[in-house]
C-alpha atoms as a PDB file:
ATOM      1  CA  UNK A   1     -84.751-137.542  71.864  1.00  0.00           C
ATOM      2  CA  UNK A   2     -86.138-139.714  74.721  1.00  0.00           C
ATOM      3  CA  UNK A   3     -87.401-137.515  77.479  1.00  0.00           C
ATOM      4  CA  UNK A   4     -87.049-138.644  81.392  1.00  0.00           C
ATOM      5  CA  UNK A   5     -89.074-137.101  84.605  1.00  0.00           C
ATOM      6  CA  UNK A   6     -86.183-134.474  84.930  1.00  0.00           C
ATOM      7  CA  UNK A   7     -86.733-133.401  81.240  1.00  0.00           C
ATOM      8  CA  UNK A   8     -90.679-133.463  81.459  1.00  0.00           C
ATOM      9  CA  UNK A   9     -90.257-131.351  84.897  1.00  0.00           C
ATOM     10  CA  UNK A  10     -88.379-128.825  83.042  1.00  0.00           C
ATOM     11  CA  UNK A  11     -90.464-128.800  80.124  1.00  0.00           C
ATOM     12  CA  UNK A  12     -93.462-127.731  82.803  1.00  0.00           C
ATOM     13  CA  UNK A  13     -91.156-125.221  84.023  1.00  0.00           C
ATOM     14  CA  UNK A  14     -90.160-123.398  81.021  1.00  0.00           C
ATOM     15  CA  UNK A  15     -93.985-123.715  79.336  1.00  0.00           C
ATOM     16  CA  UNK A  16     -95.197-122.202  82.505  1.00  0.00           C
ATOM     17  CA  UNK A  17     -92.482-119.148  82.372  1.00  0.00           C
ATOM     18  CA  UNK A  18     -90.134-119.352  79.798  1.00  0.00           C
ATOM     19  CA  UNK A  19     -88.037-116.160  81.269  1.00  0.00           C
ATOM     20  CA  UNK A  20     -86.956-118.503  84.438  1.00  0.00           C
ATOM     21  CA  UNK A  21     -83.084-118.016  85.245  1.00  0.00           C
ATOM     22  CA  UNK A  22     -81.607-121.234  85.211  1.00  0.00           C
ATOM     23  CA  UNK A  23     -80.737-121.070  89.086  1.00  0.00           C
ATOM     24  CA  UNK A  24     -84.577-120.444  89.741  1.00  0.00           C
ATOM     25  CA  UNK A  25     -85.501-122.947  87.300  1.00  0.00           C
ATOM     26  CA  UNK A  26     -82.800-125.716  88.999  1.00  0.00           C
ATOM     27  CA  UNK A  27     -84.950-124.796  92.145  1.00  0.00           C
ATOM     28  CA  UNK A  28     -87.719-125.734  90.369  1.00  0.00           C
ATOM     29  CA  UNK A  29     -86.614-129.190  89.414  1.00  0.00           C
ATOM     30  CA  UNK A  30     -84.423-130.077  92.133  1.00  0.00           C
ATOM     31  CA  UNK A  31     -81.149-130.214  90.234  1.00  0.00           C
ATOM     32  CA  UNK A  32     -77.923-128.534  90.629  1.00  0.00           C
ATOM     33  CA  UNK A  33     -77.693-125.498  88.419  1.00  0.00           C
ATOM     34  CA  UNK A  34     -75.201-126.930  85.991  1.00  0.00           C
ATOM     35  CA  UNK A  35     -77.091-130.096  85.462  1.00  0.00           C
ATOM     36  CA  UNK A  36     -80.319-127.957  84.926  1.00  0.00           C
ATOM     37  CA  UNK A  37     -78.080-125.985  82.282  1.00  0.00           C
ATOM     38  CA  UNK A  38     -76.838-129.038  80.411  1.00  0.00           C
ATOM     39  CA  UNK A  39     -80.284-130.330  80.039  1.00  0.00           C
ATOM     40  CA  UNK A  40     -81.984-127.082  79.090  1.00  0.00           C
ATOM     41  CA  UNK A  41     -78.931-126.444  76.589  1.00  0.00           C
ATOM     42  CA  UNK A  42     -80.101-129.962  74.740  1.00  0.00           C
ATOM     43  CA  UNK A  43     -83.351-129.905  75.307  1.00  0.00           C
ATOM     44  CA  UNK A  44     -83.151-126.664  72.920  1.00  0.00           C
ATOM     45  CA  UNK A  45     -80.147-127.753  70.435  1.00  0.00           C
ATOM     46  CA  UNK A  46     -82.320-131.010  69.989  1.00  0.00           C
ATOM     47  CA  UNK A  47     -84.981-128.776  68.793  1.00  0.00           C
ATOM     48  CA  UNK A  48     -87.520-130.037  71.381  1.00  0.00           C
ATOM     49  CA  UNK A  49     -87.793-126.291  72.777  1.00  0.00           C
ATOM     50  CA  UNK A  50     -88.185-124.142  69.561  1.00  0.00           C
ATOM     51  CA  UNK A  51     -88.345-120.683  71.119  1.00  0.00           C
ATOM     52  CA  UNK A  52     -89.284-118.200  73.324  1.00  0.00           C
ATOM     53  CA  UNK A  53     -92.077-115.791  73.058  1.00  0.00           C
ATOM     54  CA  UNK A  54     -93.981-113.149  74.630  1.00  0.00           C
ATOM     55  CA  UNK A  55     -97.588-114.210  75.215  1.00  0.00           C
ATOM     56  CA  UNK A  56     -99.855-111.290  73.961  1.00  0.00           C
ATOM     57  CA  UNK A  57    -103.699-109.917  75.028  1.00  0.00           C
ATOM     58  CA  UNK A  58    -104.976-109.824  71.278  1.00  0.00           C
ATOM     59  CA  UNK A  59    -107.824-107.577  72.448  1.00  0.00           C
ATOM     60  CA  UNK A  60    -105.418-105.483  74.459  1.00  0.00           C
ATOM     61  CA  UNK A  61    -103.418-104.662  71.497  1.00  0.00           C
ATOM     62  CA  UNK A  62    -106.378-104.037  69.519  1.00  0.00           C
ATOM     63  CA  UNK A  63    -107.335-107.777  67.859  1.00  0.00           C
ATOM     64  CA  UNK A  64    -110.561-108.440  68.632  1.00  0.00           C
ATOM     65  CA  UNK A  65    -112.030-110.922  66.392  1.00  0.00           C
ATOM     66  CA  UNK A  66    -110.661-114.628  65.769  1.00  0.00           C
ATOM     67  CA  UNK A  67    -112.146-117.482  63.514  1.00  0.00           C
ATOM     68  CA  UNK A  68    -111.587-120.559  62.341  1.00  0.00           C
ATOM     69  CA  UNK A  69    -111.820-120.586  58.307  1.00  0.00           C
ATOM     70  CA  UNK A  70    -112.117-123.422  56.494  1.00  0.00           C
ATOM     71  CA  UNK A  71    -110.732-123.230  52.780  1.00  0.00           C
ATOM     72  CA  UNK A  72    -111.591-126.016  49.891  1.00  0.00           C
ATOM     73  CA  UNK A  73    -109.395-125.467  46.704  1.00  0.00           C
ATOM     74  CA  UNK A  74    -110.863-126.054  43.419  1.00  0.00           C
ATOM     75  CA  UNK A  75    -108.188-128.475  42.489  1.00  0.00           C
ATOM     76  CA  UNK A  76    -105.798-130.785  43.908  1.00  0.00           C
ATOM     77  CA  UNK A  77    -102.178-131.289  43.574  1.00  0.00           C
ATOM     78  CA  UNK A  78     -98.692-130.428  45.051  1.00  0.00           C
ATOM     79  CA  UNK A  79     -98.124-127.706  43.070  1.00  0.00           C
ATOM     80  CA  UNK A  80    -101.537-126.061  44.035  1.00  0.00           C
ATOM     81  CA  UNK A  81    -101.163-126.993  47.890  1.00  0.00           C
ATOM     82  CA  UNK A  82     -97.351-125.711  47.463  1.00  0.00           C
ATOM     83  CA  UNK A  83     -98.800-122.180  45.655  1.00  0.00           C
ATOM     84  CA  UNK A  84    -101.696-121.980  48.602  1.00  0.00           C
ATOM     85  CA  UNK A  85     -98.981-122.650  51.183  1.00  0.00           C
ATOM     86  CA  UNK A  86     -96.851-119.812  49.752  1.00  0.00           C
ATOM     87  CA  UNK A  87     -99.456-117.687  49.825  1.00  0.00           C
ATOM     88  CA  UNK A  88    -101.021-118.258  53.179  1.00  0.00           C
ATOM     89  CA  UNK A  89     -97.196-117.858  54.661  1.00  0.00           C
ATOM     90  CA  UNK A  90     -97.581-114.072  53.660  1.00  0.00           C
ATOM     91  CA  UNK A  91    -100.714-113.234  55.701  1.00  0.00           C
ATOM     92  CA  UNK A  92     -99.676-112.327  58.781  1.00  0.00           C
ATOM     93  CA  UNK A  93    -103.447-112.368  59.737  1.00  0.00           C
ATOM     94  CA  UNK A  94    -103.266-116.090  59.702  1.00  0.00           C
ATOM     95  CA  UNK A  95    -101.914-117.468  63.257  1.00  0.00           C
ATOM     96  CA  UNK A  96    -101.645-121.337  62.042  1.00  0.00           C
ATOM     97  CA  UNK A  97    -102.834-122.995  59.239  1.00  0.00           C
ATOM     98  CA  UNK A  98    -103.724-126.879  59.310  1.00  0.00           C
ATOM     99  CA  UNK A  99    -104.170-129.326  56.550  1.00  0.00           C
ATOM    100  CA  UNK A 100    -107.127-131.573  57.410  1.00  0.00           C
ATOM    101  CA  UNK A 101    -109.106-134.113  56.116  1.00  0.00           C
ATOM    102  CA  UNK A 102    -112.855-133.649  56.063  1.00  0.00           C
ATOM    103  CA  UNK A 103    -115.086-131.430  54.345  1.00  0.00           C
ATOM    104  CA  UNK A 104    -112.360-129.171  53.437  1.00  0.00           C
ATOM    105  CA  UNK A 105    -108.831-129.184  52.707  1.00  0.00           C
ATOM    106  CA  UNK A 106    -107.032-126.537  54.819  1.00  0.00           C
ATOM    107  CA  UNK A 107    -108.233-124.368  58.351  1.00  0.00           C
ATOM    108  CA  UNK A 108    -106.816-121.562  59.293  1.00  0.00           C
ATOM    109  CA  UNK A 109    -106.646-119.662  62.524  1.00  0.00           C
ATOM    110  CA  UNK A 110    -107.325-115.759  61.457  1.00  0.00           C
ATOM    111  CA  UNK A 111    -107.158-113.001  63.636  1.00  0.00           C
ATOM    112  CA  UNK A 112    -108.381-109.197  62.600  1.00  0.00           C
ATOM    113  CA  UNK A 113    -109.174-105.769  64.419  1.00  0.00           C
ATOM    114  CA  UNK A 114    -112.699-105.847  63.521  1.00  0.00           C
ATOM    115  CA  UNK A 115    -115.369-107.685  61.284  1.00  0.00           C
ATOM    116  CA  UNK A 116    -114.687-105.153  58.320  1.00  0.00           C
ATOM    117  CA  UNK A 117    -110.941-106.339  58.482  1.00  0.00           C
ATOM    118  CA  UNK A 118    -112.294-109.791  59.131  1.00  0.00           C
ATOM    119  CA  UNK A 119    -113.904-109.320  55.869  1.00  0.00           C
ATOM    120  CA  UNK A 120    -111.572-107.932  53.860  1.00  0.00           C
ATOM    121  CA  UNK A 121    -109.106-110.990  54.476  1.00  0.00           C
ATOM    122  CA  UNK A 122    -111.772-113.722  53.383  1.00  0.00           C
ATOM    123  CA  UNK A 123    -113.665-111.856  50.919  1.00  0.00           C
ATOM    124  CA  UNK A 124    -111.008-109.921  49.071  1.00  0.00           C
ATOM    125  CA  UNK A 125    -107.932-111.964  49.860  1.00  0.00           C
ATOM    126  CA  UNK A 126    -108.420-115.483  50.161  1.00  0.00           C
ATOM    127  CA  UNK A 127    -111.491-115.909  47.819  1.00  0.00           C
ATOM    128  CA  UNK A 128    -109.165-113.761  45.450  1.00  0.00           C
ATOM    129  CA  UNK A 129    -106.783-117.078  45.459  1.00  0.00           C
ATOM    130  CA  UNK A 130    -106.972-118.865  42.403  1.00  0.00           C
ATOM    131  CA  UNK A 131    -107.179-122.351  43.750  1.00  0.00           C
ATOM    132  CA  UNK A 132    -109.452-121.296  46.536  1.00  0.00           C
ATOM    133  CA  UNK A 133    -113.128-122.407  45.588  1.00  0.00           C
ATOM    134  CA  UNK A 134    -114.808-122.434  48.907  1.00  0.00           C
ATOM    135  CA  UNK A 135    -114.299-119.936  52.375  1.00  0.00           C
ATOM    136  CA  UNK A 136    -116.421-120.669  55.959  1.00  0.00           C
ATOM    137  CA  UNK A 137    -116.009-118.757  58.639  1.00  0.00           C
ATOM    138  CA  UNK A 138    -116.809-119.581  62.109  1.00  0.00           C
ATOM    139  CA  UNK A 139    -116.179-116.760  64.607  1.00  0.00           C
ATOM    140  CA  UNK A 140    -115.207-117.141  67.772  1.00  0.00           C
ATOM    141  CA  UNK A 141    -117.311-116.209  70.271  1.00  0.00           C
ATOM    142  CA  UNK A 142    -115.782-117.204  73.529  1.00  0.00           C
ATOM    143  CA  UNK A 143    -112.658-118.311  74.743  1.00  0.00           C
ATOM    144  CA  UNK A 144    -113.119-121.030  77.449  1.00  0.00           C
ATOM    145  CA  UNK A 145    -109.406-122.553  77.171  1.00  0.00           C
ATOM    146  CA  UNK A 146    -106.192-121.118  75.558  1.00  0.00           C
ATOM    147  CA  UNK A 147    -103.068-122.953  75.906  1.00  0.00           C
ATOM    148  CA  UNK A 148     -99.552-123.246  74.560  1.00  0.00           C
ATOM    149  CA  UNK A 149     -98.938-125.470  77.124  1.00  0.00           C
ATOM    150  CA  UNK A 150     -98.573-129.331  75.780  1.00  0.00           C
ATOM    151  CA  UNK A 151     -98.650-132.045  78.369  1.00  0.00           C
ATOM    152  CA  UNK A 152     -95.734-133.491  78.488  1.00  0.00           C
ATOM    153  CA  UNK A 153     -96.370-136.038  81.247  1.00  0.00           C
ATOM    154  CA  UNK A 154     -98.037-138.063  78.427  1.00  0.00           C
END
């Protein structure tokens, strides 16, 4: 779907406060309400906006450690990247996983209470994988940027 200024401008909007009314958000934008509704309507059949969420505080709901984990499996094929995918899927400790290229194969984004639970998911769960030969951790230490927002202006 090609994207104009009017569709970026929303785009801001909605990233910014996804809970806008479509009259406040046509204020926004400077378009009559039901032009602002026809575009928002296709801008989310077309699949460009996927959803909307609530934004949580992990530390004020009790998450307060995050890492990045890099994971190397022992072998390579589909059916072993299909299996780890499967398995990954089920952790809801794992916020996104990424296949990369580099040093290892996958990293994940892991998120725990504390560094016992922390532990418990890399040393008794994912080393516990079959394919999974290889686990670092990198904690995170400080947050200096956190964004869902994607710059659409591009």
């Amino acid at each position: 779907m090609a994207l104009d200024r009017l569709d970026m401008r929303i785009l801001e909007a909605l990233q910014q406060n996804g809970r806008l009314s479509n009259v406040e958000l046509s204020e926004l934008v400077h378009l009559s309400p039901s032009q602002c509704q026809r575009r928002r309507q296709k801008l989310e059949e077309s699949g460009v906006v996927k959803r909307y969420v609530a934004q949580l505080d992990p530390e004020r709901v009790g998450l307060g450690v995050m890492a990045l984990v890099s994971v190397s499996l022992d072998k390579h094929s589909e059916k072993i990247a299909e299996e780890f995918r499967s398995a990954i899927i089920e952790y809801p400790e794992v916020l996104e996983c990424w296949g990369v290229a580099g040093d290892a194969d996958y990293m994940l984004k892991v998120i725990a209470p504390d560094l016992k639970a922390f532990a418990d998911i890399t040393l008794h769960r994912l080393l516990n994988l079959p394919m999974v030969s290889n686990v670092k951790s990198n904690l995170l230490l400080q947050t200096l940027k956190s964004t869902t927002e994607l710059p659409v202006r591009w």
